[in-house]
C-alpha atoms as a PDB file:
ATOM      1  CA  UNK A   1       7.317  17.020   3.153  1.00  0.00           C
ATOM      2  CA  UNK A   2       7.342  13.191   2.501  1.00  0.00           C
ATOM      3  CA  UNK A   3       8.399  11.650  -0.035  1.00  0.00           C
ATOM      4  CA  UNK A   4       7.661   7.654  -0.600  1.00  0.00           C
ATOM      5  CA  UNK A   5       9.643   4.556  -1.919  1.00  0.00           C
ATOM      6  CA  UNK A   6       7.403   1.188  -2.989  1.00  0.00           C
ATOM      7  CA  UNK A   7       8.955  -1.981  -3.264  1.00  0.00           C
ATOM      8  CA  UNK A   8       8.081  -5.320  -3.200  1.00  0.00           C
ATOM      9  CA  UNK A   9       5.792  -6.185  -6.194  1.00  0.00           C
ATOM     10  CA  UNK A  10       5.686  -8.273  -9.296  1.00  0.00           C
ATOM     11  CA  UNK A  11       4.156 -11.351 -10.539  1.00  0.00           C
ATOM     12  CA  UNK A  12       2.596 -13.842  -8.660  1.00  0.00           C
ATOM     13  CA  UNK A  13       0.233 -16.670  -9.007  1.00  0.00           C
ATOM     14  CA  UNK A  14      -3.304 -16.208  -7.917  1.00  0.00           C
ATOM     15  CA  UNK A  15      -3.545 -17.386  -4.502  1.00  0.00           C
ATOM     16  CA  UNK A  16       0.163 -16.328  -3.965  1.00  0.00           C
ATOM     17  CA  UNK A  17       1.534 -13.507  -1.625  1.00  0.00           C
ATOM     18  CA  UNK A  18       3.697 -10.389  -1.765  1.00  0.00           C
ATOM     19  CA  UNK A  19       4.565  -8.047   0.596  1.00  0.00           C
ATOM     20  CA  UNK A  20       4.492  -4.691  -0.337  1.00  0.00           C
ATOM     21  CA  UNK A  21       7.151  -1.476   1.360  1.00  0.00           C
ATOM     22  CA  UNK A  22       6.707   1.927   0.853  1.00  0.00           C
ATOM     23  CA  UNK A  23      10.143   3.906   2.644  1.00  0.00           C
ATOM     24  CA  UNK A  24       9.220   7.100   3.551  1.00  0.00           C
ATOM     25  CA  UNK A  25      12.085   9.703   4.131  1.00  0.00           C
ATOM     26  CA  UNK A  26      11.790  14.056   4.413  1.00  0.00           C
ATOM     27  CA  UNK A  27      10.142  14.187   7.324  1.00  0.00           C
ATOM     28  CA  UNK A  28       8.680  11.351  10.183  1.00  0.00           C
ATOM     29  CA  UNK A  29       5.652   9.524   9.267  1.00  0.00           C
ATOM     30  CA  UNK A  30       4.400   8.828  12.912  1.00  0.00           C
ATOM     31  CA  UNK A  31       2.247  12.359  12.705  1.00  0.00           C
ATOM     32  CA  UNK A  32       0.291  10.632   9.978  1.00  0.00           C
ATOM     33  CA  UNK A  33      -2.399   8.076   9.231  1.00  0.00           C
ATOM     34  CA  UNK A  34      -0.836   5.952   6.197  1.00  0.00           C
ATOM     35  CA  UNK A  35      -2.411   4.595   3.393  1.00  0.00           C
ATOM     36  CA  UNK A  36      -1.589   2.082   0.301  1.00  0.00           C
ATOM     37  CA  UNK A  37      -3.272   3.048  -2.947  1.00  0.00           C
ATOM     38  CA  UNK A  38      -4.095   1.498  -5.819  1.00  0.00           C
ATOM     39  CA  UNK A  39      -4.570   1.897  -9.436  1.00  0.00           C
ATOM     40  CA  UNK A  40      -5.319   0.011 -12.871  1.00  0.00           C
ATOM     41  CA  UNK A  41      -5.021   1.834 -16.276  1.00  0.00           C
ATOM     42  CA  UNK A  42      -7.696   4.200 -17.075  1.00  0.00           C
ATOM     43  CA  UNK A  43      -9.192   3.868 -13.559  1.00  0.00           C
ATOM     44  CA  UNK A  44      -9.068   6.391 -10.126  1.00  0.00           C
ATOM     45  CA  UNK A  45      -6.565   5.662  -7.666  1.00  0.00           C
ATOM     46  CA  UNK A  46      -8.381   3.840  -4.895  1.00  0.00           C
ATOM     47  CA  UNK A  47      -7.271   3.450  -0.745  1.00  0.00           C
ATOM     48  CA  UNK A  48      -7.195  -0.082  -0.061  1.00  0.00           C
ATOM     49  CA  UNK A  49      -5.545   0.269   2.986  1.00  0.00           C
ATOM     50  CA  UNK A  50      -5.032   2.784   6.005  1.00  0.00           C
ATOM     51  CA  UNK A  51      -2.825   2.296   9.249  1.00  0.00           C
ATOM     52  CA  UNK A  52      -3.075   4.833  12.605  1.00  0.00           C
ATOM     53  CA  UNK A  53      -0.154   5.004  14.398  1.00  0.00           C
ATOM     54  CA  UNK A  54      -1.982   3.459  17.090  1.00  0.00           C
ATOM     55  CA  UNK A  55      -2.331   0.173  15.712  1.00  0.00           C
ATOM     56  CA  UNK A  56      -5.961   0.454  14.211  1.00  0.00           C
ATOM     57  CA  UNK A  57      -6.038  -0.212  10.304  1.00  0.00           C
ATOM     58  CA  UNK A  58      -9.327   0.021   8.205  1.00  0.00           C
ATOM     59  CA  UNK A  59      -9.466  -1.752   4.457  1.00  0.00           C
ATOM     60  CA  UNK A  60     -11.679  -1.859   1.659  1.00  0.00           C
ATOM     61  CA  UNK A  61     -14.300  -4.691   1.316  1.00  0.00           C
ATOM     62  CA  UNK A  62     -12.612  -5.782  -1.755  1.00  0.00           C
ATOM     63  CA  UNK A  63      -9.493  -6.377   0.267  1.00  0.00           C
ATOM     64  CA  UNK A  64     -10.489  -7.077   3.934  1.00  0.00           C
ATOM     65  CA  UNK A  65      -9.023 -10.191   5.594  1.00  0.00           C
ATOM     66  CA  UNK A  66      -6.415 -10.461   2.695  1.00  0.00           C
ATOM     67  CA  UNK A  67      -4.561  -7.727   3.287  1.00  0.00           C
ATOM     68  CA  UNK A  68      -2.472  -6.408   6.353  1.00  0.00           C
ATOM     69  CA  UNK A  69      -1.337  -2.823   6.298  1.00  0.00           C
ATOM     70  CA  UNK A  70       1.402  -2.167   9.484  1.00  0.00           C
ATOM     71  CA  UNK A  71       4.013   0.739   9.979  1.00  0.00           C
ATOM     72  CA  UNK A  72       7.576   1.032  11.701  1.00  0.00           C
ATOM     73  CA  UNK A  73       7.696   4.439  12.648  1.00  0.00           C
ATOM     74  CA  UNK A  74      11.313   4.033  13.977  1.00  0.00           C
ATOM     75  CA  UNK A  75      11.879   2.671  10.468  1.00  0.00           C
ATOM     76  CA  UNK A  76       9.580   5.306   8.822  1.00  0.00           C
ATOM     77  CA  UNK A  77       8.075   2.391   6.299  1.00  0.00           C
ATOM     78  CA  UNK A  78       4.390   0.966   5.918  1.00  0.00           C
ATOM     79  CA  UNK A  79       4.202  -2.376   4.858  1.00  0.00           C
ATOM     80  CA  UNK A  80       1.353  -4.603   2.852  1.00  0.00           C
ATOM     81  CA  UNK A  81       0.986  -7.936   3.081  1.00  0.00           C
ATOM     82  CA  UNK A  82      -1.345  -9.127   0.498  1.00  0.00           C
ATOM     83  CA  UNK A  83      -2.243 -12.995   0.889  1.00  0.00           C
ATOM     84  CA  UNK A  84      -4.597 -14.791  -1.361  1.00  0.00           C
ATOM     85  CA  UNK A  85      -3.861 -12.707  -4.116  1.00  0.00           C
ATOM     86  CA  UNK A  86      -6.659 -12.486  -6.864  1.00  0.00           C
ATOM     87  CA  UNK A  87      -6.367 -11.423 -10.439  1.00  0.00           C
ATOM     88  CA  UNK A  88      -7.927  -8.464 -10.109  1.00  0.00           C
ATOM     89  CA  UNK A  89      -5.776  -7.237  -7.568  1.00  0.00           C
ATOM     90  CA  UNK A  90      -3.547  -6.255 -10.620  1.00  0.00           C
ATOM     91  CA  UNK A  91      -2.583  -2.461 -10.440  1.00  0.00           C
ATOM     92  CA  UNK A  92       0.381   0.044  -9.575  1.00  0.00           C
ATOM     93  CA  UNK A  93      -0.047  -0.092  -5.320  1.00  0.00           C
ATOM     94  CA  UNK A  94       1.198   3.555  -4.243  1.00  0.00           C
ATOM     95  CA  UNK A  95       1.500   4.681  -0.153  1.00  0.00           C
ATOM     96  CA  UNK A  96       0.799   8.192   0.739  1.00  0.00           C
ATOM     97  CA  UNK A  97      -1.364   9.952   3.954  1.00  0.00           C
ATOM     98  CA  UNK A  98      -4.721   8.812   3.792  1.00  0.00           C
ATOM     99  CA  UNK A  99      -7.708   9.294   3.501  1.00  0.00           C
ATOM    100  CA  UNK A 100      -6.594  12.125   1.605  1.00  0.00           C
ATOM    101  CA  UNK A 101      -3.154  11.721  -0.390  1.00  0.00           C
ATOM    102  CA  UNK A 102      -1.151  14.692   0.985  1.00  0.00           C
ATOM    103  CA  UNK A 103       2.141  14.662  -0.836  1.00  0.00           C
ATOM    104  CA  UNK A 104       3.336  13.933  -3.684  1.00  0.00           C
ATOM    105  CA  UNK A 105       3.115   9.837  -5.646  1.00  0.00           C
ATOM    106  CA  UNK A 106       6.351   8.367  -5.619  1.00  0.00           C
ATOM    107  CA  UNK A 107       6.642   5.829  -8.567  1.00  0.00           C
ATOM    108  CA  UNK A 108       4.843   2.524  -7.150  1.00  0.00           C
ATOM    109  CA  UNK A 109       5.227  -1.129  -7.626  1.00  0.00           C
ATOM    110  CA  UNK A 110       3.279  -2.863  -9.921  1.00  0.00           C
ATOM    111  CA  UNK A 111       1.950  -6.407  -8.856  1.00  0.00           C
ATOM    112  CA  UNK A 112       0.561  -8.474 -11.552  1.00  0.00           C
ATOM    113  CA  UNK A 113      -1.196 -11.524 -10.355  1.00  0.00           C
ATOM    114  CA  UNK A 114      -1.893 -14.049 -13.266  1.00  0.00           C
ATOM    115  CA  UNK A 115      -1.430 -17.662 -14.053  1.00  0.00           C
END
């Protein structure tokens, strides 16, 4: 069982950056691939972001070359660096397994990007 931590958000510019931690503790993460989530109000919780242990990531199109998902395994954390923020990039960012969400949501980190 997992159970996640996110950090790191809150409001920023557009154009700004944040970078996002989700601390994982229960059990090791290094058995998993490792997602960030996201969601806005009334909307599905989308994967933005997913990070194999072995160093190969995969993003969404709305994110891609913005955002950089990486993982400490030692640490048992996934990070997200989020660059060039945009407005709507505004949601509650989550980290769980992915592509399927596994355990259980821990409480997120809401990033607001607005002027």
């Amino acid at each position: 069982q997992l159970h996640f931590v996110e950090s790191g958000g809150g409001l920023v510019q557009p154009g700004g950056s944040l970078r996002l931690s989700c601390a994982a503790s229960g059990s090791g993460i290094s058995d998993y691939v490792m997602g960030w989530y996201r969601q806005t109000p009334g909307k599905q919780r989308d994967l933005v972001a997913r990070a194999i242990s072995s160093g190969i990531s995969y993003y969404a199109d709305s994110v891609k070359g913005r955002f950089t998902i990486s993982r400490d395994n030692d640490k048992n954390t996934v990070y997200l660096q989020m660059n060039s923020l945009k407005p709507e990039d505004t949601a509650v960012y989550y980290c769980n397994t992915a592509p399927v969400p596994v355990f259980s949501w821990g409480q997120g980190t809401q990033v607001t990007v607005s002027s």
